[in-house]
PDB file of N, CA and C in Angstrom:
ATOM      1  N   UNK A   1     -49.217 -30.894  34.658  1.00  0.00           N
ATOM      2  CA  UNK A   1     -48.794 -31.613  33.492  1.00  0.00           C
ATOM      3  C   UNK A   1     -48.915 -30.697  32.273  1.00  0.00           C
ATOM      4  N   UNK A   2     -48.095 -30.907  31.259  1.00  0.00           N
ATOM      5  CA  UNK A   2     -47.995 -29.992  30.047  1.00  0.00           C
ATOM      6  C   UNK A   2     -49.217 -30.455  29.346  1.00  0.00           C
ATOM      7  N   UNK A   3     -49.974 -29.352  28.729  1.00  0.00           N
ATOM      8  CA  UNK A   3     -50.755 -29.520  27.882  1.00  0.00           C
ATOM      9  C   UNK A   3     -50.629 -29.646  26.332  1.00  0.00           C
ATOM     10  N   UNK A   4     -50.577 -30.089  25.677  1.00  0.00           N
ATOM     11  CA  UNK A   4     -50.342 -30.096  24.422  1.00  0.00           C
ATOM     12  C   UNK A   4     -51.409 -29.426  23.272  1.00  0.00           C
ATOM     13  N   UNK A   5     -51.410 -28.429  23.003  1.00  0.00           N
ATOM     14  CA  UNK A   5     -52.427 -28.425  21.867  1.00  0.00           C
ATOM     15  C   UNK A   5     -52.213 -28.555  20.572  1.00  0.00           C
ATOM     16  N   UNK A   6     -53.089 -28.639  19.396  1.00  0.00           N
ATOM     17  CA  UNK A   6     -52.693 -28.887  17.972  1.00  0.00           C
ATOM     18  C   UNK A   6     -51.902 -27.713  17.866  1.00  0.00           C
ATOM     19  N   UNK A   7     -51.478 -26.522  18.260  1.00  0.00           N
ATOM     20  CA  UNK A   7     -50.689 -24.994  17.235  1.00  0.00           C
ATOM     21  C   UNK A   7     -49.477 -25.441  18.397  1.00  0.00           C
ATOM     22  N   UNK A   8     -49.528 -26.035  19.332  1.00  0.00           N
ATOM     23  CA  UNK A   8     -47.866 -26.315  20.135  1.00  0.00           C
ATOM     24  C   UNK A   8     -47.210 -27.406  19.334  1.00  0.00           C
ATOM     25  N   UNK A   9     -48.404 -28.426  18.817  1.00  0.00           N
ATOM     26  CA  UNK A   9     -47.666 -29.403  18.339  1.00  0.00           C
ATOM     27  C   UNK A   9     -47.277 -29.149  16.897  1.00  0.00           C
ATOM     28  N   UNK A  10     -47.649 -28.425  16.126  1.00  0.00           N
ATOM     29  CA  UNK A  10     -47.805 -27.688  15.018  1.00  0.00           C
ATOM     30  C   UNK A  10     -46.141 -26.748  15.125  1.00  0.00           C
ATOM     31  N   UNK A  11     -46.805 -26.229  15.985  1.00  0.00           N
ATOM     32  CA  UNK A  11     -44.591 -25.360  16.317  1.00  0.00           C
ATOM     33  C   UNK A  11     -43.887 -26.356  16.520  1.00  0.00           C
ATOM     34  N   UNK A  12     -44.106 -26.922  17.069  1.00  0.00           N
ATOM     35  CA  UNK A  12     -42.791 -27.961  17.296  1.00  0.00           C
ATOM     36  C   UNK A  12     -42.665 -28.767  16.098  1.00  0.00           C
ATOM     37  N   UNK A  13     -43.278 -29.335  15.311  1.00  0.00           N
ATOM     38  CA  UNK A  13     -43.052 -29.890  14.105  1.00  0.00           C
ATOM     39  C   UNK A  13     -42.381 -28.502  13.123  1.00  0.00           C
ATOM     40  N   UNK A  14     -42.123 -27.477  13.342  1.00  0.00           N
ATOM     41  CA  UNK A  14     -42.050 -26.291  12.412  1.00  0.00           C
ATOM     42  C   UNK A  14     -40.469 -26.287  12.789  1.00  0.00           C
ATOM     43  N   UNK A  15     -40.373 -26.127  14.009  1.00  0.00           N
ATOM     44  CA  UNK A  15     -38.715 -26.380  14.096  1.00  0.00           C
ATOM     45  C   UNK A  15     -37.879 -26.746  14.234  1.00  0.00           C
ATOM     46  N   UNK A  16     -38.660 -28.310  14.254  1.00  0.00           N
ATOM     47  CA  UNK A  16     -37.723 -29.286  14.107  1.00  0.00           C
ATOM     48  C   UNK A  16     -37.573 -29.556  12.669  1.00  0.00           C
ATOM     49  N   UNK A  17     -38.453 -29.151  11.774  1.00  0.00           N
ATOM     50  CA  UNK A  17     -38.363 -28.949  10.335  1.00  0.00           C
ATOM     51  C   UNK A  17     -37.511 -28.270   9.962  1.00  0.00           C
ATOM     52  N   UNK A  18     -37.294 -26.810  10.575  1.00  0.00           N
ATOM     53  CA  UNK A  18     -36.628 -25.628   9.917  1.00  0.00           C
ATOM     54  C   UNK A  18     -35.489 -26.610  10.462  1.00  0.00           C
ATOM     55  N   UNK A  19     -34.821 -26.566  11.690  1.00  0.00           N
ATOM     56  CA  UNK A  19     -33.549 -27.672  12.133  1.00  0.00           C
ATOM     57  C   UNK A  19     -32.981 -28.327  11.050  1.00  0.00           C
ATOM     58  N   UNK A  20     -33.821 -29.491  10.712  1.00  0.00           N
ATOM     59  CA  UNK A  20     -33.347 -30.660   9.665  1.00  0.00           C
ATOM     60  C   UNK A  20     -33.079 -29.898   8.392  1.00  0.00           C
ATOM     61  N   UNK A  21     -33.810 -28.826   8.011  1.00  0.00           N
ATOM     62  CA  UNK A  21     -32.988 -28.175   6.773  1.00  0.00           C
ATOM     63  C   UNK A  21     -32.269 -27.198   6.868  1.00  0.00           C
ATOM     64  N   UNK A  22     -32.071 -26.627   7.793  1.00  0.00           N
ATOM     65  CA  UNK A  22     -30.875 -26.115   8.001  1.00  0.00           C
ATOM     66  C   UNK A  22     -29.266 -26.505   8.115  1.00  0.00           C
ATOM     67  N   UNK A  23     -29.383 -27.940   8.648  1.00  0.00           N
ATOM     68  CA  UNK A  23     -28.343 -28.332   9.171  1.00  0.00           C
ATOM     69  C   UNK A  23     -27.792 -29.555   7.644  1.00  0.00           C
ATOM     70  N   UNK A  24     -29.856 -29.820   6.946  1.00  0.00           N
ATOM     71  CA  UNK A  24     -29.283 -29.947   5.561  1.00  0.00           C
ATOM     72  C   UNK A  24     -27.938 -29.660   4.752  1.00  0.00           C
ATOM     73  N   UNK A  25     -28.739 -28.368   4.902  1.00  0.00           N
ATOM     74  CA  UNK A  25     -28.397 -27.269   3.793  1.00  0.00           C
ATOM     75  C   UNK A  25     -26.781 -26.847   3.813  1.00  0.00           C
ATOM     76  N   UNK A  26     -26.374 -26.619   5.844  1.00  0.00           N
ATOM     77  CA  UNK A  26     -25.117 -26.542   5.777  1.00  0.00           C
ATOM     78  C   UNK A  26     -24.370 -27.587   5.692  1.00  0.00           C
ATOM     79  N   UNK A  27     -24.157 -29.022   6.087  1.00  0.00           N
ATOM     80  CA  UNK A  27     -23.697 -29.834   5.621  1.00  0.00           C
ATOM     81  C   UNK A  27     -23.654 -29.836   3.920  1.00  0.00           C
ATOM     82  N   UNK A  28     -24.447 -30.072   3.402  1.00  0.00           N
ATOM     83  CA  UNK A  28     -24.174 -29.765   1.796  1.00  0.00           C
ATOM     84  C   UNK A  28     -23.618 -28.701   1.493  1.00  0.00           C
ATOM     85  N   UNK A  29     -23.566 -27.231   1.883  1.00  0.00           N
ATOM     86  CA  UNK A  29     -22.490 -26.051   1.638  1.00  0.00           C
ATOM     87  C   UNK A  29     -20.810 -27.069   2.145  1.00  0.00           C
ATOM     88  N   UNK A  30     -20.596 -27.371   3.585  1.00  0.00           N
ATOM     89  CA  UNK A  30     -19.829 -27.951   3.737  1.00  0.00           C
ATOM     90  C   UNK A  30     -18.805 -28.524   2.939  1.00  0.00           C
ATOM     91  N   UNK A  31     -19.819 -30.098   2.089  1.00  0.00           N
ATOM     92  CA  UNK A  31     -19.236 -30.815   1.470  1.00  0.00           C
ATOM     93  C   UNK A  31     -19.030 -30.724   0.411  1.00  0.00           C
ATOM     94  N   UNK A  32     -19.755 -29.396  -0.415  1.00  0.00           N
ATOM     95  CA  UNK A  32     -18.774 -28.837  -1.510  1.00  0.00           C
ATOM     96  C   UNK A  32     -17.959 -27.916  -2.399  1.00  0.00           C
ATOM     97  N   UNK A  33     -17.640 -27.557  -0.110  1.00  0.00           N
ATOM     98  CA  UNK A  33     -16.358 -26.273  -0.473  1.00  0.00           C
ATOM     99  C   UNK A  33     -14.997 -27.513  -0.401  1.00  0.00           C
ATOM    100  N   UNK A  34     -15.401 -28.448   0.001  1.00  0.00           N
ATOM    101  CA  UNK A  34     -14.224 -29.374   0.671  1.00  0.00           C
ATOM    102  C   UNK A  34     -13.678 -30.167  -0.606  1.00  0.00           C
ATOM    103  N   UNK A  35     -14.461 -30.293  -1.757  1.00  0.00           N
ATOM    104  CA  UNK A  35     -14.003 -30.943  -2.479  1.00  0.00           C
ATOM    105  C   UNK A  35     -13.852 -30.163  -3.978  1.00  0.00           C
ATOM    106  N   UNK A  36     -12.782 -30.252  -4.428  1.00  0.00           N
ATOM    107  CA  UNK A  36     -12.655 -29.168  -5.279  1.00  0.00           C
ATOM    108  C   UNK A  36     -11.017 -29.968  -6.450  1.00  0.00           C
ATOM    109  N   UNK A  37     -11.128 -29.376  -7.671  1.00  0.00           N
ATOM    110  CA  UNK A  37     -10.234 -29.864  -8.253  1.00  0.00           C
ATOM    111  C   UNK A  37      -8.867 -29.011  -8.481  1.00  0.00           C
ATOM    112  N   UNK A  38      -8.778 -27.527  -7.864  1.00  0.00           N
ATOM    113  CA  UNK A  38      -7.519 -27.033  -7.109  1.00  0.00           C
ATOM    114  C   UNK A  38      -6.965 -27.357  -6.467  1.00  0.00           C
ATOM    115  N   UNK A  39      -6.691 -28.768  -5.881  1.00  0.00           N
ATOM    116  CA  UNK A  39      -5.873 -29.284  -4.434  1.00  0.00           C
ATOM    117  C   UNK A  39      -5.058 -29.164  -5.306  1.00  0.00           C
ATOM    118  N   UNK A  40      -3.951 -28.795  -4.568  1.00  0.00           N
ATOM    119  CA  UNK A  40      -2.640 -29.600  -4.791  1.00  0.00           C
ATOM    120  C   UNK A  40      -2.412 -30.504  -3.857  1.00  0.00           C
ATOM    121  N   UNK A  41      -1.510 -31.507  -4.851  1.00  0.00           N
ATOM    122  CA  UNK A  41      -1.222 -33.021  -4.338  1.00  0.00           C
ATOM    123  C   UNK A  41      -0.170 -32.313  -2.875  1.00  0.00           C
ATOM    124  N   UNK A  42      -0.670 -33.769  -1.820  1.00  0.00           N
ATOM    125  CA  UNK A  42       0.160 -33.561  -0.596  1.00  0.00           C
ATOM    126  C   UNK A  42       1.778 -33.680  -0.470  1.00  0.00           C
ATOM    127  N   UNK A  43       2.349 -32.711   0.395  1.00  0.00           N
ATOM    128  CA  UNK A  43       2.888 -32.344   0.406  1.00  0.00           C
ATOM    129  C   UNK A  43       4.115 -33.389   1.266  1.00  0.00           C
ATOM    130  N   UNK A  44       5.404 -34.003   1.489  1.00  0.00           N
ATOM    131  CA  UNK A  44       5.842 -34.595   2.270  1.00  0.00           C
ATOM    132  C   UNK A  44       5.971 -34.129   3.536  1.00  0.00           C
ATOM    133  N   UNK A  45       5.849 -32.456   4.001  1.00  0.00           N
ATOM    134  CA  UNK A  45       5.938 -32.386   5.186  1.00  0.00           C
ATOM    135  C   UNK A  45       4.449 -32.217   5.551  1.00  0.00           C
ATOM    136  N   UNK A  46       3.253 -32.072   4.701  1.00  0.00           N
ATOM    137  CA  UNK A  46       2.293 -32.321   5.452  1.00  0.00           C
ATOM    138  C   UNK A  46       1.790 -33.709   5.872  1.00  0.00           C
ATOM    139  N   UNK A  47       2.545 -34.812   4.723  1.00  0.00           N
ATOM    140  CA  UNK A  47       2.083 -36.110   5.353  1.00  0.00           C
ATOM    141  C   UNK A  47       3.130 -37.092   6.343  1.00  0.00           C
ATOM    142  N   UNK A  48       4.094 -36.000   6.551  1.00  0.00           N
ATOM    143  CA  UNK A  48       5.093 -36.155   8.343  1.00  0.00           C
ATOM    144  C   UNK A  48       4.026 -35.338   9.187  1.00  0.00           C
ATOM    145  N   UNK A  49       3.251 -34.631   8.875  1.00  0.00           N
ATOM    146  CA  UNK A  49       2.372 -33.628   9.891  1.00  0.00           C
ATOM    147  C   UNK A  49       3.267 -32.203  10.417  1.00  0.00           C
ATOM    148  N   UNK A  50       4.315 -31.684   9.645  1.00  0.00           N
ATOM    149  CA  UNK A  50       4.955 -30.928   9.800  1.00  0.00           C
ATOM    150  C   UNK A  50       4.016 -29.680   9.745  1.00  0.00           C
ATOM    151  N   UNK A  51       3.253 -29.912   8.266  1.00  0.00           N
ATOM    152  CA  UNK A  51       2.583 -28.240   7.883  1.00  0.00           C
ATOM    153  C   UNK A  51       0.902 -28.696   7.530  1.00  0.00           C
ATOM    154  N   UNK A  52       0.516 -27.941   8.590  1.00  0.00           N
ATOM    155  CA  UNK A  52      -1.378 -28.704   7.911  1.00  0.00           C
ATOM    156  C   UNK A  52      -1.389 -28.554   6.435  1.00  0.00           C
ATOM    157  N   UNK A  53      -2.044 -28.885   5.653  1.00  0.00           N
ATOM    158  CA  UNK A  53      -2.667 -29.195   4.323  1.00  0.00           C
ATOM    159  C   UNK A  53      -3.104 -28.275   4.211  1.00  0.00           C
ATOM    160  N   UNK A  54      -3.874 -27.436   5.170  1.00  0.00           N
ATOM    161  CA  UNK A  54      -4.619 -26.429   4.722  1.00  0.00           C
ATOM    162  C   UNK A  54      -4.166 -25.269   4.161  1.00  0.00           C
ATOM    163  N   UNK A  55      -2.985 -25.204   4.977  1.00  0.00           N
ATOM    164  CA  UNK A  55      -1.967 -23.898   5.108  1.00  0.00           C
ATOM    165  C   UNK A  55      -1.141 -23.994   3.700  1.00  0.00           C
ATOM    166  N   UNK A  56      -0.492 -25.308   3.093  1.00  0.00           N
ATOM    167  CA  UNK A  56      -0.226 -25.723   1.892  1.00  0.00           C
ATOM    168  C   UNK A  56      -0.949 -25.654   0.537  1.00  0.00           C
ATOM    169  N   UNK A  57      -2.197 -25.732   0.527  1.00  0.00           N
ATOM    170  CA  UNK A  57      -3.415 -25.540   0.111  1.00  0.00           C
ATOM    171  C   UNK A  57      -3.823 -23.756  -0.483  1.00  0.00           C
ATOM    172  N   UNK A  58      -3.001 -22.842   0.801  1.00  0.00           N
ATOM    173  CA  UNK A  58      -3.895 -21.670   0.437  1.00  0.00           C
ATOM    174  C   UNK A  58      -2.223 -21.136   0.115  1.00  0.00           C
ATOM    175  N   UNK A  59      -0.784 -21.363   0.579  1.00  0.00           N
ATOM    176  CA  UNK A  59       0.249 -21.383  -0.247  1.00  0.00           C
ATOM    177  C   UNK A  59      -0.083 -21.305  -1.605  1.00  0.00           C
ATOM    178  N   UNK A  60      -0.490 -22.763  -1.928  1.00  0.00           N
ATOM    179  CA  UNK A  60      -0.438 -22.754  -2.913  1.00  0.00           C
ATOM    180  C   UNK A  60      -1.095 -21.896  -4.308  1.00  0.00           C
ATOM    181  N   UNK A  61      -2.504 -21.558  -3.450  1.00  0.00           N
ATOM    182  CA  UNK A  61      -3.440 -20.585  -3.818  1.00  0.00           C
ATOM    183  C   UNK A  61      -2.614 -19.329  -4.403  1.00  0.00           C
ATOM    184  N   UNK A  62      -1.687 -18.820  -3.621  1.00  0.00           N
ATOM    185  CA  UNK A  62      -0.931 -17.509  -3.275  1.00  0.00           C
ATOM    186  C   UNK A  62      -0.393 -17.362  -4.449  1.00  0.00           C
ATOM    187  N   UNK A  63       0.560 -18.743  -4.652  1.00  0.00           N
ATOM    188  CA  UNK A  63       1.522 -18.555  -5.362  1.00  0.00           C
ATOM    189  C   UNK A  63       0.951 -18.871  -6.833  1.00  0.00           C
ATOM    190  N   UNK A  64      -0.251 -18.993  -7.054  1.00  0.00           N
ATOM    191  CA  UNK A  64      -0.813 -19.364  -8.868  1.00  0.00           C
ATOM    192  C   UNK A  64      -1.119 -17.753  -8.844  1.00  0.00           C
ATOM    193  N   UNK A  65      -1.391 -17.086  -7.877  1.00  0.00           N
ATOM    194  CA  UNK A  65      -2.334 -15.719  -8.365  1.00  0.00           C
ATOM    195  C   UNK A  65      -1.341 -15.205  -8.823  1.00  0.00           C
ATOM    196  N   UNK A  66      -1.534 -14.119  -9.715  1.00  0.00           N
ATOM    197  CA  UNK A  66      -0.750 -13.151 -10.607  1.00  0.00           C
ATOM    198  C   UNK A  66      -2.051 -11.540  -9.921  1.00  0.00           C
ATOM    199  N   UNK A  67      -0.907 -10.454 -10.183  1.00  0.00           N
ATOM    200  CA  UNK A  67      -1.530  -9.527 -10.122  1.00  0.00           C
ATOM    201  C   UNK A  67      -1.153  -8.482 -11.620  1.00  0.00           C
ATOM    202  N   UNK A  68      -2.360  -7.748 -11.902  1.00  0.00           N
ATOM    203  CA  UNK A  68      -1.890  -7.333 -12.999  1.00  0.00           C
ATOM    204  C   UNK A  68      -1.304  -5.384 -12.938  1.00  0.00           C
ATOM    205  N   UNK A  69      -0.416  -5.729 -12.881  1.00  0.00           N
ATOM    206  CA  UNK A  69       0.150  -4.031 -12.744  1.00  0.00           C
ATOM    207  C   UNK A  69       0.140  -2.919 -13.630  1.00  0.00           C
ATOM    208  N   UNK A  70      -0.795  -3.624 -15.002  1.00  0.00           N
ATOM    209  CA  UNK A  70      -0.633  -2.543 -16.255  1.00  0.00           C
ATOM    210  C   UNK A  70      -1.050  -1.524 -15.678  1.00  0.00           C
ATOM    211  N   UNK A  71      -2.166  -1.512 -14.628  1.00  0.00           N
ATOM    212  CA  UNK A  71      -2.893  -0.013 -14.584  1.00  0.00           C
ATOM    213  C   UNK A  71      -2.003   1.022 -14.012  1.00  0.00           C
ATOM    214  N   UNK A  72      -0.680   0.947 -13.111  1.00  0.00           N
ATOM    215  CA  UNK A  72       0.012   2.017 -13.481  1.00  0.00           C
ATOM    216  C   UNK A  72       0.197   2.602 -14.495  1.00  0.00           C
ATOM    217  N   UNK A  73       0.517   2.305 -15.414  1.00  0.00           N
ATOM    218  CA  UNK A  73       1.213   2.901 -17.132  1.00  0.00           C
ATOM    219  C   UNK A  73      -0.035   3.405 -17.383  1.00  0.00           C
ATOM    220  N   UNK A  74      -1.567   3.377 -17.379  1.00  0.00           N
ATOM    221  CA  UNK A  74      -2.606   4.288 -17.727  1.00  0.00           C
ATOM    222  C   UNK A  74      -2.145   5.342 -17.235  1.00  0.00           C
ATOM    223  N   UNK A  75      -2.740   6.481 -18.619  1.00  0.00           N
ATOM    224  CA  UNK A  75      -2.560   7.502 -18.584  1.00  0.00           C
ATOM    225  C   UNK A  75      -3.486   8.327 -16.951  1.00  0.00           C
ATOM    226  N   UNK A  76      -4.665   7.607 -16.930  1.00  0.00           N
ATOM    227  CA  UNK A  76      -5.642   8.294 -16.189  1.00  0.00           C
ATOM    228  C   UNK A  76      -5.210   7.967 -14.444  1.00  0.00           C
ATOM    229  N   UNK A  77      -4.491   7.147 -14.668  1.00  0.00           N
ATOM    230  CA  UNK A  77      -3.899   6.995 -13.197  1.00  0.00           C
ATOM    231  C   UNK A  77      -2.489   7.770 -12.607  1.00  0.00           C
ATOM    232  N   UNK A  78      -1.694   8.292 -14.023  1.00  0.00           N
ATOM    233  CA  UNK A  78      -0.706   9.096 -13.769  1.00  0.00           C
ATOM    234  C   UNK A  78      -1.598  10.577 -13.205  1.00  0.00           C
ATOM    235  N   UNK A  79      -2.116  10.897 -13.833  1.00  0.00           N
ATOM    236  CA  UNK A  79      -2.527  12.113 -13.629  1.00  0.00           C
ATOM    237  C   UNK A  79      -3.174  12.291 -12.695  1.00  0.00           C
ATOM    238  N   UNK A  80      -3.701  11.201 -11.681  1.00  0.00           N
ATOM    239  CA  UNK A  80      -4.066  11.458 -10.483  1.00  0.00           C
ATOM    240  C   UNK A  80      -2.725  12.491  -9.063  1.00  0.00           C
ATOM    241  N   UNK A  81      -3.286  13.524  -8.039  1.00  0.00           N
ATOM    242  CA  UNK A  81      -2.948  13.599  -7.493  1.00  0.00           C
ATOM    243  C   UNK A  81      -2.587  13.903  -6.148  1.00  0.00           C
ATOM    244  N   UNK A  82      -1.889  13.967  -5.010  1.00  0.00           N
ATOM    245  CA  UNK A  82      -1.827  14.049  -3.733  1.00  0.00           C
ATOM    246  C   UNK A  82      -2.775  15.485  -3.182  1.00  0.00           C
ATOM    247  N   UNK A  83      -4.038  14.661  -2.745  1.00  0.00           N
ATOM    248  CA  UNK A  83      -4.403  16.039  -2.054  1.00  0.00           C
ATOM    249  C   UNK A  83      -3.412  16.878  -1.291  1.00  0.00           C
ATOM    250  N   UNK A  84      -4.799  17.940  -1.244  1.00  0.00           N
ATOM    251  CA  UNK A  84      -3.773  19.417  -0.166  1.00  0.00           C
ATOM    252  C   UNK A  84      -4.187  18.963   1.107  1.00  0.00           C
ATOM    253  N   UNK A  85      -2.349  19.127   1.579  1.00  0.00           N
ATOM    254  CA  UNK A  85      -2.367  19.128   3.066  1.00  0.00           C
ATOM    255  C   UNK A  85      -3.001  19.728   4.049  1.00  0.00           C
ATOM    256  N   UNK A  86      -3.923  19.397   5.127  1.00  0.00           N
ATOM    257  CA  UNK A  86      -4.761  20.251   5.524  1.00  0.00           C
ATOM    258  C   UNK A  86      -4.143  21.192   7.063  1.00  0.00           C
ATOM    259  N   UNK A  87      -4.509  22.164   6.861  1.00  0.00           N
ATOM    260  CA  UNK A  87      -3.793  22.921   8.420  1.00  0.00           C
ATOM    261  C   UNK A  87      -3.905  22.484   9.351  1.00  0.00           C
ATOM    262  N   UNK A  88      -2.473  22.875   9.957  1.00  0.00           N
ATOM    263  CA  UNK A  88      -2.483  22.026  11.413  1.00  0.00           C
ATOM    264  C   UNK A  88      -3.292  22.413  12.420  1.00  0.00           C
ATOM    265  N   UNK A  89      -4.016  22.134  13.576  1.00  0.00           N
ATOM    266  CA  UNK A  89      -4.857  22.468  14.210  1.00  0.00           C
ATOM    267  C   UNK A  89      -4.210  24.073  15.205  1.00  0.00           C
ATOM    268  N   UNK A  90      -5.312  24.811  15.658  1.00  0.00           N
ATOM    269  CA  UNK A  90      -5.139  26.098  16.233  1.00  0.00           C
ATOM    270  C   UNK A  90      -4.572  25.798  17.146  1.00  0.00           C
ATOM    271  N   UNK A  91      -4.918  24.762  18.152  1.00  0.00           N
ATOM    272  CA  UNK A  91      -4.611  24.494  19.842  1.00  0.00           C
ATOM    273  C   UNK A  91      -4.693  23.019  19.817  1.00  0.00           C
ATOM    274  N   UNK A  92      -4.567  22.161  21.498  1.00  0.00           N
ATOM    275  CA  UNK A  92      -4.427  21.473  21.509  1.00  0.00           C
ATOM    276  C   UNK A  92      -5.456  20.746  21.298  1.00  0.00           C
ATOM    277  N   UNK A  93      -5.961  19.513  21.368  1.00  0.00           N
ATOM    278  CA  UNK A  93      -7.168  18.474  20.989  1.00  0.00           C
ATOM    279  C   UNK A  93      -7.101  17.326  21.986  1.00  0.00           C
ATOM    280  N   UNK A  94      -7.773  17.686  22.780  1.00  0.00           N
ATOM    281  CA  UNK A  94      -8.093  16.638  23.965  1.00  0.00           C
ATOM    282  C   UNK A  94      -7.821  16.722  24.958  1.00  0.00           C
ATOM    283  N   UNK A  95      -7.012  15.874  25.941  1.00  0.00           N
ATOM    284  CA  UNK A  95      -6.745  15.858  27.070  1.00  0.00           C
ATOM    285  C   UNK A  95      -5.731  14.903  27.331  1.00  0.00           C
ATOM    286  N   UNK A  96      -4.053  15.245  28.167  1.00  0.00           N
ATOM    287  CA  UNK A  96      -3.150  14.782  27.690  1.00  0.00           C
ATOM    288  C   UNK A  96      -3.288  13.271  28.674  1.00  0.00           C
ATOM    289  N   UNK A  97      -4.209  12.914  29.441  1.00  0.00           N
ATOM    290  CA  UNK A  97      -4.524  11.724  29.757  1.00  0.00           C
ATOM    291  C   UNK A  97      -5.804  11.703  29.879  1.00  0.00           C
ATOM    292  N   UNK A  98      -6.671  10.907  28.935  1.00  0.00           N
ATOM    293  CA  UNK A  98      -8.226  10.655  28.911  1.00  0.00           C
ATOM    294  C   UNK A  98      -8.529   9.448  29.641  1.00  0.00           C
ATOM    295  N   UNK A  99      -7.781   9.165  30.583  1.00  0.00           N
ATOM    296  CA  UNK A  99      -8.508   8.268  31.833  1.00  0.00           C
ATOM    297  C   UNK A  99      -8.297   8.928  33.247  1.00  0.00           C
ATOM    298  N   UNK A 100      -7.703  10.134  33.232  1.00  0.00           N
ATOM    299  CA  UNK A 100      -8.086  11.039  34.499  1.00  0.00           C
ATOM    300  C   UNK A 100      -8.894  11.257  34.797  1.00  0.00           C
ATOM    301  N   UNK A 101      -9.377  11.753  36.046  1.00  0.00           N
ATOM    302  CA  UNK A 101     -10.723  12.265  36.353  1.00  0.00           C
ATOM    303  C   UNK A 101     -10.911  13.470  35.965  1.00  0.00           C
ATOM    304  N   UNK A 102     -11.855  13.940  35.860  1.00  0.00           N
ATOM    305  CA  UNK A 102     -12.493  15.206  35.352  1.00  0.00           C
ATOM    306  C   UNK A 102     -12.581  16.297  36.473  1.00  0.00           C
ATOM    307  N   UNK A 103     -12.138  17.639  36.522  1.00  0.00           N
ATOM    308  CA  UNK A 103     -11.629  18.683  37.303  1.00  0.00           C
ATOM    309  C   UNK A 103     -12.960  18.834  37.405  1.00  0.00           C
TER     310      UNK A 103
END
C-alpha cells in the first residue's frame, strides 16, 4: 500500500497548485488576445462560412499597414554598397553524390 508522508503530500499540493495557475494564467492570456477593438465587422462570406474570420481578420490587418519607404531617399542608404565578389573556388567541393558509400 502507498505510503503517504507530510513532504509527498506537501508535493502534491505544490502541483496541483502550480497546475491551477498555470492553466489560470493561460486562459486569461487566451481571453484577452481574443477580444480586441480591431475586429473588423463580419464579413458575408465568412457568415456563409466561405472564408474563416480569422483569415479576414489578419486580411484585414494587411491591408491597414502602410510601410514607410522614405528611407530609400536617405542619403546614408544611397551610399551603401555591393560587396566584393569573392573568388571562385580552386577545385571541386564535395562529392558529386553524398549518399554513396565511401571508397
Amino acid at each position: 500500500m502507498l505510503k503517504l508522508t507530510r513532504s509527498t503530500v506537501l508535493t502534491l499540493l505544490l502541483v496541483i497548485l502550480l497546475f491551477l495557475l498555470g492553466y489560470y494564467g493561460y486562459s486569461s492570456l487566451r481571453s484577452g488576445v481574443s477580444g480586441g477593438k480591431d475586429e473588423p465587422p463580419p464579413s458575408p462570406l465568412a457568415e456563409q462560412g466561405l472564408v474563416p474570420s480569422e483569415f479576414l481578420g489578419l486580411a484585414a490587418t494587411l491591408e491597414a499597414s502602410k510601410i514607410d519607404t522614405s528611407f530609400f531617399q536617405d542619403p546614408l542608404f544611397r551610399e551603401l554598397k555591393d560587396g566584393i565578389a569573392l573568388p571562385p573556388s580552386a577545385g571541386p567541393i564535395g562529392r558529386t553524390n553524398p549518399f554513396s558509400p565511401l571508397k
